[in-house]
N, C-alpha and C. Protein backbone atom coordinates (compact mmCIF):
# COMPACT_ATOMS: atom_id res chain seq x y z
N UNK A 1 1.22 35.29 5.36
CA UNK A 1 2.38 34.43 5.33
C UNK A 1 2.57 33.73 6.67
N UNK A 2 2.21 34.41 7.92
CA UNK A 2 2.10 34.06 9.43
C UNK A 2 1.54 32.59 9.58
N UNK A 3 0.37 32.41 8.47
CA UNK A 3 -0.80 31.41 8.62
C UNK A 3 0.61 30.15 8.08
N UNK A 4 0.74 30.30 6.70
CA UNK A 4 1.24 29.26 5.81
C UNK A 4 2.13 28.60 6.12
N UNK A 5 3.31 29.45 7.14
CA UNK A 5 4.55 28.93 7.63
C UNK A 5 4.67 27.47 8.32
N UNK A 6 3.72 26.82 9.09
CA UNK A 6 3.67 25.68 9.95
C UNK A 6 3.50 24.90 8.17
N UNK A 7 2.61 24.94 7.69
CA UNK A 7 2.38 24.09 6.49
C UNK A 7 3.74 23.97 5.57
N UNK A 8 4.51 24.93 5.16
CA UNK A 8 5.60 24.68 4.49
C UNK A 8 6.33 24.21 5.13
N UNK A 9 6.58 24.05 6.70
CA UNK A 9 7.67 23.27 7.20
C UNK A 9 7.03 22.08 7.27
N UNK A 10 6.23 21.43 7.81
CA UNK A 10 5.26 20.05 7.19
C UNK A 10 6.02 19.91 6.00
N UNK A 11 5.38 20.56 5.38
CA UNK A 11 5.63 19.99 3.91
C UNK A 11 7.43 19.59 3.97
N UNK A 12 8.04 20.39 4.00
CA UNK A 12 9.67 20.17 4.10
C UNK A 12 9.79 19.14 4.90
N UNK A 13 9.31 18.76 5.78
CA UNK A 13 9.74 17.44 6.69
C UNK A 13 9.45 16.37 6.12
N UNK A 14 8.10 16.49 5.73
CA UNK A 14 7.39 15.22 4.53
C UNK A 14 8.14 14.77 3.78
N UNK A 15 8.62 15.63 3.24
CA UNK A 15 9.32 15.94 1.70
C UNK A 15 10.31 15.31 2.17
N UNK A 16 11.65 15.53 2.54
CA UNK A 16 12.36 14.46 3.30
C UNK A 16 12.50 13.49 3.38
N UNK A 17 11.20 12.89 4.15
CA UNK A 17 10.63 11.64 4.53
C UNK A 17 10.53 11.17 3.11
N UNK A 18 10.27 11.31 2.76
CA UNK A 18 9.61 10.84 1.22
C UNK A 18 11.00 10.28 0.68
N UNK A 19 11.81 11.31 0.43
CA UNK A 19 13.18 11.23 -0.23
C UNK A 19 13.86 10.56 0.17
N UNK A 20 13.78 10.15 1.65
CA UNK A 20 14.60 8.89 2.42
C UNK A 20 13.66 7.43 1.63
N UNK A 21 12.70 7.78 1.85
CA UNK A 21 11.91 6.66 1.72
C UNK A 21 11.83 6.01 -0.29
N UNK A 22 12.50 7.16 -0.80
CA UNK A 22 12.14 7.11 -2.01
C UNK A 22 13.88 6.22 -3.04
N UNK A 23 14.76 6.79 -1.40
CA UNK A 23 16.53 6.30 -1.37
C UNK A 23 15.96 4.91 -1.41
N UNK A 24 15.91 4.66 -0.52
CA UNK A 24 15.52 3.20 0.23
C UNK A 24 15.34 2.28 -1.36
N UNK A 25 13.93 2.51 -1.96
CA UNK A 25 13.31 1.71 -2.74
C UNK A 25 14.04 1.69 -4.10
N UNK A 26 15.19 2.65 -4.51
CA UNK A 26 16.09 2.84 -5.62
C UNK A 26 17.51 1.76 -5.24
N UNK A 27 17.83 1.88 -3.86
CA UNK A 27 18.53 0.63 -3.60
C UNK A 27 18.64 -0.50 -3.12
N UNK A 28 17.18 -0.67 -3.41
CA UNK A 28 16.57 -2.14 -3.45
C UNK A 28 15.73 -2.69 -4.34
N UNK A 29 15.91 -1.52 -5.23
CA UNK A 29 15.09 -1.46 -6.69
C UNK A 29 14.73 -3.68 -6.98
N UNK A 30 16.33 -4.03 -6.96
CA UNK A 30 15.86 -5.49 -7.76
C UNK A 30 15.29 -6.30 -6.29
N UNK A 31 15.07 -5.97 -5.12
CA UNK A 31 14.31 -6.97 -4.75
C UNK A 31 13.12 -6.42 -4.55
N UNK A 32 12.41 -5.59 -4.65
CA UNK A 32 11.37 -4.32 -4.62
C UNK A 32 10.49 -5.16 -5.74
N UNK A 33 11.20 -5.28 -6.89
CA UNK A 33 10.57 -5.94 -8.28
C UNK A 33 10.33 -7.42 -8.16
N UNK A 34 11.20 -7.91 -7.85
CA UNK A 34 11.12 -9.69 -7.38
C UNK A 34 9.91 -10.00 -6.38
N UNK A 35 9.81 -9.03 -5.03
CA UNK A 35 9.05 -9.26 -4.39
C UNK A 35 7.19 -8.81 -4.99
N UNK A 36 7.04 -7.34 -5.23
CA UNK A 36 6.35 -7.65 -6.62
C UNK A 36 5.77 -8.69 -7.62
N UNK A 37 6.86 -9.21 -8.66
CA UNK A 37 6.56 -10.23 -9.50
C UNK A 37 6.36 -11.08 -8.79
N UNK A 38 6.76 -11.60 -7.73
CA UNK A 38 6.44 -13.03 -6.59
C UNK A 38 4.74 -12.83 -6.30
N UNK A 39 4.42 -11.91 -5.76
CA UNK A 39 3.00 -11.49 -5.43
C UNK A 39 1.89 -11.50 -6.61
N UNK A 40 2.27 -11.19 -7.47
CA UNK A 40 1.57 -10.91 -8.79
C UNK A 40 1.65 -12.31 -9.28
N UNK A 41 2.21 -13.52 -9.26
CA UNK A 41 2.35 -14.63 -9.37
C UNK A 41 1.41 -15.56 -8.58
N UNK A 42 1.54 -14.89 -7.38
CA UNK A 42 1.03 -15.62 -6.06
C UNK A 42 -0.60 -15.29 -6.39
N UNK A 43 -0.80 -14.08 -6.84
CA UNK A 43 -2.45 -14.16 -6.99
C UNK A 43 -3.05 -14.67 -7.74
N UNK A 44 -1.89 -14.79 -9.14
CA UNK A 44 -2.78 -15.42 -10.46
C UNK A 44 -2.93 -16.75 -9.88
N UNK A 45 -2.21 -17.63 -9.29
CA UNK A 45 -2.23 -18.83 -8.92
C UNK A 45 -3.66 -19.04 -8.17
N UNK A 46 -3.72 -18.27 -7.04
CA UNK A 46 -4.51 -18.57 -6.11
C UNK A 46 -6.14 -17.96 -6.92
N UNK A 47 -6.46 -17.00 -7.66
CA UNK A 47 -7.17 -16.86 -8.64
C UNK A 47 -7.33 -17.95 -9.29
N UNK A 48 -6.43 -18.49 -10.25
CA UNK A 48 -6.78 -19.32 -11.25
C UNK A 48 -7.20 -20.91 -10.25
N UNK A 49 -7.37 -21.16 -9.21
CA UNK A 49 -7.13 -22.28 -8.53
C UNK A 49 -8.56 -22.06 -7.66
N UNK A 50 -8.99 -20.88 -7.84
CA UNK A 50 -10.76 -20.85 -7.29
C UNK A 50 -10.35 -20.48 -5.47
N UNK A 51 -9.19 -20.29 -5.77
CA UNK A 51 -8.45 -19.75 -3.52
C UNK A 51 -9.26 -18.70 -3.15
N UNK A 52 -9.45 -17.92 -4.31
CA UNK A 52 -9.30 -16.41 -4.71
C UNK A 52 -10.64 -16.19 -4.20
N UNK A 53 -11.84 -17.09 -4.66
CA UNK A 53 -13.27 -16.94 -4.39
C UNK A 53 -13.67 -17.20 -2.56
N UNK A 54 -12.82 -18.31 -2.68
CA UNK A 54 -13.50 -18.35 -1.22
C UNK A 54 -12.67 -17.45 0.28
N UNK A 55 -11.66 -16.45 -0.11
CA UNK A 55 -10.99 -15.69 0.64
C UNK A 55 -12.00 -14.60 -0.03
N UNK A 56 -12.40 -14.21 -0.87
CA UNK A 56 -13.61 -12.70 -1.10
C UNK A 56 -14.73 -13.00 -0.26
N UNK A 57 -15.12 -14.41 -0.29
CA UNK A 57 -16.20 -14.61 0.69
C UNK A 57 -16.48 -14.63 2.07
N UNK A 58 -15.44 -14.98 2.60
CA UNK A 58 -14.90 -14.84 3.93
C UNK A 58 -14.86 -13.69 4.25
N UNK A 59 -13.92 -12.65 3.39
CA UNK A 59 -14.05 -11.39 3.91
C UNK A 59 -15.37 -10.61 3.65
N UNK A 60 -16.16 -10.81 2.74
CA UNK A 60 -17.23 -10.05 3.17
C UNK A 60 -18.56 -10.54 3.87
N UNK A 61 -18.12 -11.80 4.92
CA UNK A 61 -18.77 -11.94 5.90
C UNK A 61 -18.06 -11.21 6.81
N UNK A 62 -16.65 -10.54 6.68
CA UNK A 62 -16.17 -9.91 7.94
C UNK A 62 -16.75 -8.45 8.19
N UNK A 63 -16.57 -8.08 6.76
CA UNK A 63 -17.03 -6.83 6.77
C UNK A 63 -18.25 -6.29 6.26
N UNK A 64 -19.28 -7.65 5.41
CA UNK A 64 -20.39 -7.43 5.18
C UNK A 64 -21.58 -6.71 6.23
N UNK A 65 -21.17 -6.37 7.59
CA UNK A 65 -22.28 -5.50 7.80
C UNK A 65 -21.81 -4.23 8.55
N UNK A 66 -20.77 -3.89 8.17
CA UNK A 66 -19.90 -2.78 8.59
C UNK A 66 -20.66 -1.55 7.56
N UNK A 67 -21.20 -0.38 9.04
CA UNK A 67 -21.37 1.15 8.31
C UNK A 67 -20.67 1.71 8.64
N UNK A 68 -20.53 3.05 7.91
CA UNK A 68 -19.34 3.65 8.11
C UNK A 68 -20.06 4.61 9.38
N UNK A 69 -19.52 5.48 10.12
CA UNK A 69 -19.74 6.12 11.20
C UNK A 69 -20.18 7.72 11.05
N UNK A 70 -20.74 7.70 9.78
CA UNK A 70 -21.17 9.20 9.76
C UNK A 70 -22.97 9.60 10.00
């Protein structure tokens, strides 16, 4: 039980955090969704308009020769 104790208080602080963070997004629920549907709007556009292709291309000249470090 000696070991676990640091982890359950983590966890309880998290947990918290979470619940503040979880307040937050319940009372801002309708602009949470607006901002959302705005974005989800914003991509079909830029998708359907061919934006979409040449921002994938760009980025994987950024990151096209990136290894990972193991």
């Amino acid at each position: 039980m000696d070991v676990g104790l640091p982890f359950l208080a983590a966890a309880f602080v998290l947990m918290s955090r979470f619940m503040r963070a979880m307040e937050f997004a319940r009372r801002h629920a309708r602009a949470v969704m607006r901002a959302g549907g705005g974005m989800l709007i914003a991509v079909g556009i830029v998708q359907t308009s061919g934006v979409w292709t040449d921002l994938m291309v760009l980025l994987q000249g950024w990151v096209g020769g990136y290894q990972l470090p193991l």
